[in-house]
C-alpha atoms as a PDB file:
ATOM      1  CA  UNK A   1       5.857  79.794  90.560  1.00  0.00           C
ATOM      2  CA  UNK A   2       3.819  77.864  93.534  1.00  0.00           C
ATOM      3  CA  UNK A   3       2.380  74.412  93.114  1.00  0.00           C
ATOM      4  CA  UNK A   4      -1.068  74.476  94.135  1.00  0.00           C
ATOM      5  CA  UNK A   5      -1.395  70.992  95.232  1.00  0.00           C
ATOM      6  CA  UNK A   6      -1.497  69.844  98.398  1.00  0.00           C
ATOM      7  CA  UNK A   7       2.146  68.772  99.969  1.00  0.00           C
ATOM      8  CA  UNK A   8       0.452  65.031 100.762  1.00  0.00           C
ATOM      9  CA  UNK A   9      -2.210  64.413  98.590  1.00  0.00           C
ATOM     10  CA  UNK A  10      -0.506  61.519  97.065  1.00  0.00           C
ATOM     11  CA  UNK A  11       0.947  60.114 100.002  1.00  0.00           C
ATOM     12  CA  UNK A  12       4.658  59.995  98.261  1.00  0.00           C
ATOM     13  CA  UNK A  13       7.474  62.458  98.592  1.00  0.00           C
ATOM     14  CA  UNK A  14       6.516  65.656  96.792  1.00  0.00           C
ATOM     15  CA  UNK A  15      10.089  67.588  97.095  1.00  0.00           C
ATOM     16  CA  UNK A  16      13.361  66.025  95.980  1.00  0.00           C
ATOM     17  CA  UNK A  17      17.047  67.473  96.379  1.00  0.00           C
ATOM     18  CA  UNK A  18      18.167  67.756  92.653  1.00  0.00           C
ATOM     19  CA  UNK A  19      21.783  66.883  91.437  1.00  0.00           C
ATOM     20  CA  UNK A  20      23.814  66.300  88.099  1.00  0.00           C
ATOM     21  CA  UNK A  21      25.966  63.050  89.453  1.00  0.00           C
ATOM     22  CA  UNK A  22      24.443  60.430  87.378  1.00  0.00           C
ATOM     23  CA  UNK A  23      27.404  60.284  84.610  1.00  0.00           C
ATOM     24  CA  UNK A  24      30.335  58.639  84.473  1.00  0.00           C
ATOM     25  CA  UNK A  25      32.730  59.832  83.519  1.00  0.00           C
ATOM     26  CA  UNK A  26      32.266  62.655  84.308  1.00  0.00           C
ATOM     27  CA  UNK A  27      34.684  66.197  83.650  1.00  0.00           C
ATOM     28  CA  UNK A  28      34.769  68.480  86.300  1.00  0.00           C
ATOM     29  CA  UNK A  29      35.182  72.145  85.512  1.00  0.00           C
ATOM     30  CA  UNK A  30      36.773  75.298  87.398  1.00  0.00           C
ATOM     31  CA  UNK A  31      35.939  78.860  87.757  1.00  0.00           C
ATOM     32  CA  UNK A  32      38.224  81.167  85.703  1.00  0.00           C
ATOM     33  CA  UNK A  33      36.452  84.599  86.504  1.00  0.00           C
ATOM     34  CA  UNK A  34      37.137  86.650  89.425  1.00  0.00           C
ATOM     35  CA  UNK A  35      33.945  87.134  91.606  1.00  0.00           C
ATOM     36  CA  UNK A  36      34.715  89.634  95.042  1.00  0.00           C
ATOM     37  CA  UNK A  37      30.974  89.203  95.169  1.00  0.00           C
ATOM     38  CA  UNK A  38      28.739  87.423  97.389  1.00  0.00           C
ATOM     39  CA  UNK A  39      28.340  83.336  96.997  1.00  0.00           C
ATOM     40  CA  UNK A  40      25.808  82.343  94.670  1.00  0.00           C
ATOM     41  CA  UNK A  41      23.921  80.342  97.265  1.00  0.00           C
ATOM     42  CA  UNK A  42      22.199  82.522  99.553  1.00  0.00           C
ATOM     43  CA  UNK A  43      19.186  82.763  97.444  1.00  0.00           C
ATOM     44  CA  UNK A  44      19.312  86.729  97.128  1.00  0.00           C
ATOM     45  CA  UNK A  45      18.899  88.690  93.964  1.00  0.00           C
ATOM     46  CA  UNK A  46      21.993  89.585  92.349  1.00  0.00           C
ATOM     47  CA  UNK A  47      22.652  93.068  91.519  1.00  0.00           C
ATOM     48  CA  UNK A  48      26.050  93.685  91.227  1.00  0.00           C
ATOM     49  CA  UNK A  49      27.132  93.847  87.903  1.00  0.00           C
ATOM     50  CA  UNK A  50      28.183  90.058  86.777  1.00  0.00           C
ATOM     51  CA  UNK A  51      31.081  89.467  84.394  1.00  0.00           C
ATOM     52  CA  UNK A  52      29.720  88.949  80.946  1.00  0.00           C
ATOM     53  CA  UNK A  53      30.520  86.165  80.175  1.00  0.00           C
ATOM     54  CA  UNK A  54      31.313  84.248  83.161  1.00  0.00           C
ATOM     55  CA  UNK A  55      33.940  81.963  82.184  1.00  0.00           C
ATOM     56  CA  UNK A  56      34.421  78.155  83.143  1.00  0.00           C
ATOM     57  CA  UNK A  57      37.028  75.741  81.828  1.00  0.00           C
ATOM     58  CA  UNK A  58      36.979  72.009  81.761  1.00  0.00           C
ATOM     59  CA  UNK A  59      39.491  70.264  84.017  1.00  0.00           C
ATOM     60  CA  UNK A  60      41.600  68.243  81.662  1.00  0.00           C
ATOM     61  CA  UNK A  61      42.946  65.900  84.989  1.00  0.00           C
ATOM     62  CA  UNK A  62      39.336  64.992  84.622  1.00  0.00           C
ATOM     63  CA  UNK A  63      38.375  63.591  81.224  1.00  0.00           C
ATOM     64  CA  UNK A  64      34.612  62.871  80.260  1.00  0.00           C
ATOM     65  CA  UNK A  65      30.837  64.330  79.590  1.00  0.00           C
ATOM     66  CA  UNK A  66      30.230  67.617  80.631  1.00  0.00           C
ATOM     67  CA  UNK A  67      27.056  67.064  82.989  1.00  0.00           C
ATOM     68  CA  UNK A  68      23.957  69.748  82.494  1.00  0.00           C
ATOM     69  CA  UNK A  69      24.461  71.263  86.045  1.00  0.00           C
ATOM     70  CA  UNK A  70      27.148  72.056  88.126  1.00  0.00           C
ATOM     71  CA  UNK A  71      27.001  74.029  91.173  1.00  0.00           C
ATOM     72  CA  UNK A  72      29.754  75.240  92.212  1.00  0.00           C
ATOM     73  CA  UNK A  73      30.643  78.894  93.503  1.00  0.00           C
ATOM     74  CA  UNK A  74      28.642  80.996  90.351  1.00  0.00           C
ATOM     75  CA  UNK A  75      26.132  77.797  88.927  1.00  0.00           C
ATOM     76  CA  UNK A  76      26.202  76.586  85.604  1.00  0.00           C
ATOM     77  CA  UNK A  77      23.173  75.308  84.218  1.00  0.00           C
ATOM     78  CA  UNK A  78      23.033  73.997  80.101  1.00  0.00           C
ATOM     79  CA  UNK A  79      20.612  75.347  78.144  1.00  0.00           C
ATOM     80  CA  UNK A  80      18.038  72.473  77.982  1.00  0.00           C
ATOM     81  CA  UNK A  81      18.210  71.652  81.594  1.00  0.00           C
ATOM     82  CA  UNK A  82      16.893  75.657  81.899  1.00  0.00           C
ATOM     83  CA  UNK A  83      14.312  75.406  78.974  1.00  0.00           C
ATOM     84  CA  UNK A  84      13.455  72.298  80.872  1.00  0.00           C
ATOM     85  CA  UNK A  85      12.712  73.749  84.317  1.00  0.00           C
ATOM     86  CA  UNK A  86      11.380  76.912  82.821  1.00  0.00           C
ATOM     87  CA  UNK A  87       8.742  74.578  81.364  1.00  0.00           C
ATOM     88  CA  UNK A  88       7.844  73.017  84.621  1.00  0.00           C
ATOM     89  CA  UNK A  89       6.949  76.407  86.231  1.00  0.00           C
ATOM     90  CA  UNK A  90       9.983  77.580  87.281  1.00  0.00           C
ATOM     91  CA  UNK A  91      10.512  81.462  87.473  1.00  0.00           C
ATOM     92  CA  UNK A  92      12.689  82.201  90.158  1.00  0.00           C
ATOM     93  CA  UNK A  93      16.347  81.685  88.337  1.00  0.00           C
ATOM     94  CA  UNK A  94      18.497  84.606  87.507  1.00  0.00           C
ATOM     95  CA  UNK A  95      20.362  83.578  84.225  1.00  0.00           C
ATOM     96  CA  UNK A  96      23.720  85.485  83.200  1.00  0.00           C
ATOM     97  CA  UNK A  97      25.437  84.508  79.556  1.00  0.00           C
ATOM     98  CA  UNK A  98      28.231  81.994  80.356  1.00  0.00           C
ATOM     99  CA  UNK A  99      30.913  79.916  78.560  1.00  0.00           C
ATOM    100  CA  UNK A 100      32.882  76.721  78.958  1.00  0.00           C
ATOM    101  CA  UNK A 101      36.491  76.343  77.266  1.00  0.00           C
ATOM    102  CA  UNK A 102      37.391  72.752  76.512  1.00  0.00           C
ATOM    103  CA  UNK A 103      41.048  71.903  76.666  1.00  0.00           C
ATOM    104  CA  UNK A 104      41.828  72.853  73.405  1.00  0.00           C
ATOM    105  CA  UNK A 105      40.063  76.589  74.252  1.00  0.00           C
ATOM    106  CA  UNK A 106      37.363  75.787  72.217  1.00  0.00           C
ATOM    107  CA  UNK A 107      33.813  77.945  73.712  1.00  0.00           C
ATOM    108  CA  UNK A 108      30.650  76.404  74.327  1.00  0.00           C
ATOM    109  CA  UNK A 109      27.974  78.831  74.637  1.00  0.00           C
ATOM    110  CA  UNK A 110      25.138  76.742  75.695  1.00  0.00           C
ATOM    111  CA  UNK A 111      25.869  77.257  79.148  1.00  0.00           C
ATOM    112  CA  UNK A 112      24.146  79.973  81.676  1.00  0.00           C
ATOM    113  CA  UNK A 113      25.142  81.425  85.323  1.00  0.00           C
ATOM    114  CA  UNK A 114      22.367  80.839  87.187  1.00  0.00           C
ATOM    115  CA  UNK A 115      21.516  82.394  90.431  1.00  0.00           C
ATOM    116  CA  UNK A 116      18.050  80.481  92.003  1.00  0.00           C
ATOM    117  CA  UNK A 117      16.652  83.290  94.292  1.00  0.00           C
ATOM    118  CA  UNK A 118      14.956  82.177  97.548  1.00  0.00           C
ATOM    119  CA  UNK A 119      15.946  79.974 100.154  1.00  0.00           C
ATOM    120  CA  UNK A 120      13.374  78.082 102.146  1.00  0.00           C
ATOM    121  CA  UNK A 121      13.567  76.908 105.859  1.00  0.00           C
ATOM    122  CA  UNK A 122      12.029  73.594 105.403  1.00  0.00           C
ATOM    123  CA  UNK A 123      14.432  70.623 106.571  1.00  0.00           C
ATOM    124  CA  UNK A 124      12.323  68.510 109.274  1.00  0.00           C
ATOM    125  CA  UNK A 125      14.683  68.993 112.089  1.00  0.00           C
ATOM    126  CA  UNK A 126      13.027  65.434 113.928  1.00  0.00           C
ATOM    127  CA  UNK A 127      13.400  63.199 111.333  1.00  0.00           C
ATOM    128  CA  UNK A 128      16.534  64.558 109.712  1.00  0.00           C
ATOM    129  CA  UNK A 129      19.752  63.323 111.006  1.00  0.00           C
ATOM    130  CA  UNK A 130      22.971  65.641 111.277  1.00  0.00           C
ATOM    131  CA  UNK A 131      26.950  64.626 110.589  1.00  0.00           C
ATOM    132  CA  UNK A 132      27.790  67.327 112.819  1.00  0.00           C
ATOM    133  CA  UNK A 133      25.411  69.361 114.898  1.00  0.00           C
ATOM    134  CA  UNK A 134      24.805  73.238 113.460  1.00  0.00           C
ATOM    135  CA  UNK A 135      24.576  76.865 114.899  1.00  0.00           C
ATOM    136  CA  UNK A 136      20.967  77.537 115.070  1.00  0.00           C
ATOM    137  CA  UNK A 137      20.188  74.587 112.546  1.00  0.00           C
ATOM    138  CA  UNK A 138      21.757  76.716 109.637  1.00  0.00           C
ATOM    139  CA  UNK A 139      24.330  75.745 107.855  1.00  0.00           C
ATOM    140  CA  UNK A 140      23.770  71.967 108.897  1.00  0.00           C
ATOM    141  CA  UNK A 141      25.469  69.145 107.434  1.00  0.00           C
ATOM    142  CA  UNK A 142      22.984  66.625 106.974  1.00  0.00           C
ATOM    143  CA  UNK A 143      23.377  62.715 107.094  1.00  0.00           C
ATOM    144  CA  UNK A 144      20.049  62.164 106.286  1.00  0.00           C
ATOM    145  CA  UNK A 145      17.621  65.005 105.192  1.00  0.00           C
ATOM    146  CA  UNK A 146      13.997  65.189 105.264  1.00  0.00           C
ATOM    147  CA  UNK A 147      11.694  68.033 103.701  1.00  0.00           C
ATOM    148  CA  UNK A 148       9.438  69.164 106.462  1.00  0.00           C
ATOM    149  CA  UNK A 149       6.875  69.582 102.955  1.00  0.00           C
ATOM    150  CA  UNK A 150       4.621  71.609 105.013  1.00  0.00           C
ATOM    151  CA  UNK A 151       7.074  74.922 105.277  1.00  0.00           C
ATOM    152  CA  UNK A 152       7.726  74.976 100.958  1.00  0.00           C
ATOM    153  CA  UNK A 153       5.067  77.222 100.741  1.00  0.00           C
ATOM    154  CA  UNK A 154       4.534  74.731  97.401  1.00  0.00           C
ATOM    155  CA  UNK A 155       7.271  76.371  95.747  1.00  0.00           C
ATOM    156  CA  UNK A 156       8.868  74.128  92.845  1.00  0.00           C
ATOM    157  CA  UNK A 157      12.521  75.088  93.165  1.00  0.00           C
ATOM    158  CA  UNK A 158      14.680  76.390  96.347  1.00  0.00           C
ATOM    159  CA  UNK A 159      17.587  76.294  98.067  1.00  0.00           C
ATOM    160  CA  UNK A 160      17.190  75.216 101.371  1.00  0.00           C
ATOM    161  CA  UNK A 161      18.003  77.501 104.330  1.00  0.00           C
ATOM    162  CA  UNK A 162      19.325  75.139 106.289  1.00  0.00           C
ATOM    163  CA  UNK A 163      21.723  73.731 104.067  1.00  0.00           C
ATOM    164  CA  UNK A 164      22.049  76.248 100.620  1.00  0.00           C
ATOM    165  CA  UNK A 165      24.094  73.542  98.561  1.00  0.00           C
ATOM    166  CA  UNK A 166      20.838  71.889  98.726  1.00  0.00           C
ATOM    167  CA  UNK A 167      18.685  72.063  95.268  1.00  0.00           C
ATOM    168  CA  UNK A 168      15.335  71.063  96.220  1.00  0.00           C
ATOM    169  CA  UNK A 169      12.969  70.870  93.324  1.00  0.00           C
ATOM    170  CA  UNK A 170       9.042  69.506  93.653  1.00  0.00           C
ATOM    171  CA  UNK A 171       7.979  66.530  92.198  1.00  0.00           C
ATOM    172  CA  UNK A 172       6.447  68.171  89.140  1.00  0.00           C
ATOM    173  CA  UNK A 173       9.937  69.827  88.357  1.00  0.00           C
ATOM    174  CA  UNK A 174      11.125  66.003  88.909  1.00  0.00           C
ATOM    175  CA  UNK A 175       8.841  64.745  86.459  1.00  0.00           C
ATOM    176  CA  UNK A 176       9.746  66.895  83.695  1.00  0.00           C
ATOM    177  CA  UNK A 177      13.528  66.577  84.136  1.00  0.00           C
ATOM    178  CA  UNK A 178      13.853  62.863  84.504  1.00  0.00           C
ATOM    179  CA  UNK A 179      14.594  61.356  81.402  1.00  0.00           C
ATOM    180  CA  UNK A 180      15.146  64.487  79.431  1.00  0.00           C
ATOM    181  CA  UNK A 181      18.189  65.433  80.829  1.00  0.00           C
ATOM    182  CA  UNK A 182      20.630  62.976  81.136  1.00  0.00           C
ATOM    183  CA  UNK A 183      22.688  62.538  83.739  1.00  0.00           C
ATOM    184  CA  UNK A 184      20.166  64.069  86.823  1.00  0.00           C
ATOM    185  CA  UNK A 185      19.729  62.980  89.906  1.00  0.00           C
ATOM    186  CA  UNK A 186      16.859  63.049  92.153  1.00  0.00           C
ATOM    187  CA  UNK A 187      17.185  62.370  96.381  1.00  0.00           C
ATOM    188  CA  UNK A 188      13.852  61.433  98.380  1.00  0.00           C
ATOM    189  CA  UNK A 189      13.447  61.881 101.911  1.00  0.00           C
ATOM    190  CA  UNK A 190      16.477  60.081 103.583  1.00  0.00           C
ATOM    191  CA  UNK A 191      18.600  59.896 100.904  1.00  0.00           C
ATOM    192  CA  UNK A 192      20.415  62.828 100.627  1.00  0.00           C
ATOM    193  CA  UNK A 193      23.520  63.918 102.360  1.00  0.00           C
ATOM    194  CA  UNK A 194      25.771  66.805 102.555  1.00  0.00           C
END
């Protein structure tokens, strides 16, 4: 879905890059399915068949709450941090059934693969400031990142072309999450890096 709103009719940020880093301590987790597929984060539509489940364990070197999103190679994203963005507008996740084994090899099922389709060219290359410079400004890693809000096309959650480990959400999507999902993390222009 597409926010209809102009990018600066309130004058304040309207796009945010979205994390899950706001817990401590925090456990980690690993990837125990095979994928020979592509990575997760160029923002096309998955169809090749997708292991059902895909399969996660906890890192036991790494005690602690298990946070609502990670993204790592194949996404996990819990339940209510999907019924959550879902609610906000959000359409553009594909969702595959996933599980998490705790130390003990206990499941938890309230976990989903998620794929967000679309990437979006929209990191203001001016006011932006780079770690080290990039091929073609793709594939940058950022120091400082501003959203050029102009090129989102007012969508409510991309990746960013310019740098796909980049969750950018819109400030409605923001809204909703904050303080219903614990542990989330929200970076205005300037703040992010990576």
């Amino acid at each position: 879905m597409v926010n209809e709103s102009s990018p600066h009719e309130t004058g304040e940020p309207q796009y945010f890059v979205m994390a899950c880093d706001a817990v401590s301590p925090a456990t980690t987790v690993r990837l125990r399915t095979d994928w020979p597929g592509m990575p997760w984060i160029t923002g096309a539509i998955i169809t090749a068949d997708v292991p059902n489940p895909v399969v996660y364990e906890v890192d036991a070197d790494y005690p602690g709450e298990l946070l609502a999103m990670y993204d790592k190679a194949i996404p996990i994203l819990r339940d209510d941090l999907l019924e959550t963005l879902r609610s906000a507008g959000v359409d553009n996740l594909q969702t595959f059934p996933a599980v998490v084994l705790d130390a003990g090899g206990k499941q938890r099922n309230d976990y989903k693969a998620v794929n967000i389709v679309g990437l979006v060219s929209a990191a203001d290359a001016e006011q932006s400031t780079f770690m080290e410079p990039a091929i073609d400004f793709l594939g940058a890693d950022f120091d400082s990142l501003v959203i050029d809000e102009a090129q989102t096309g007012g969508a409510l959650l991309f990746r960013l072309a310019e740098a796909p480990n980049a969750i950018v959400a819109h400030r409605s999507v923001r809204e909703r999450v904050e303080g219903a999902i614990r542990g989330m993390s929200f970076y205005g222009p300037g703040q992010w890096a990576g």
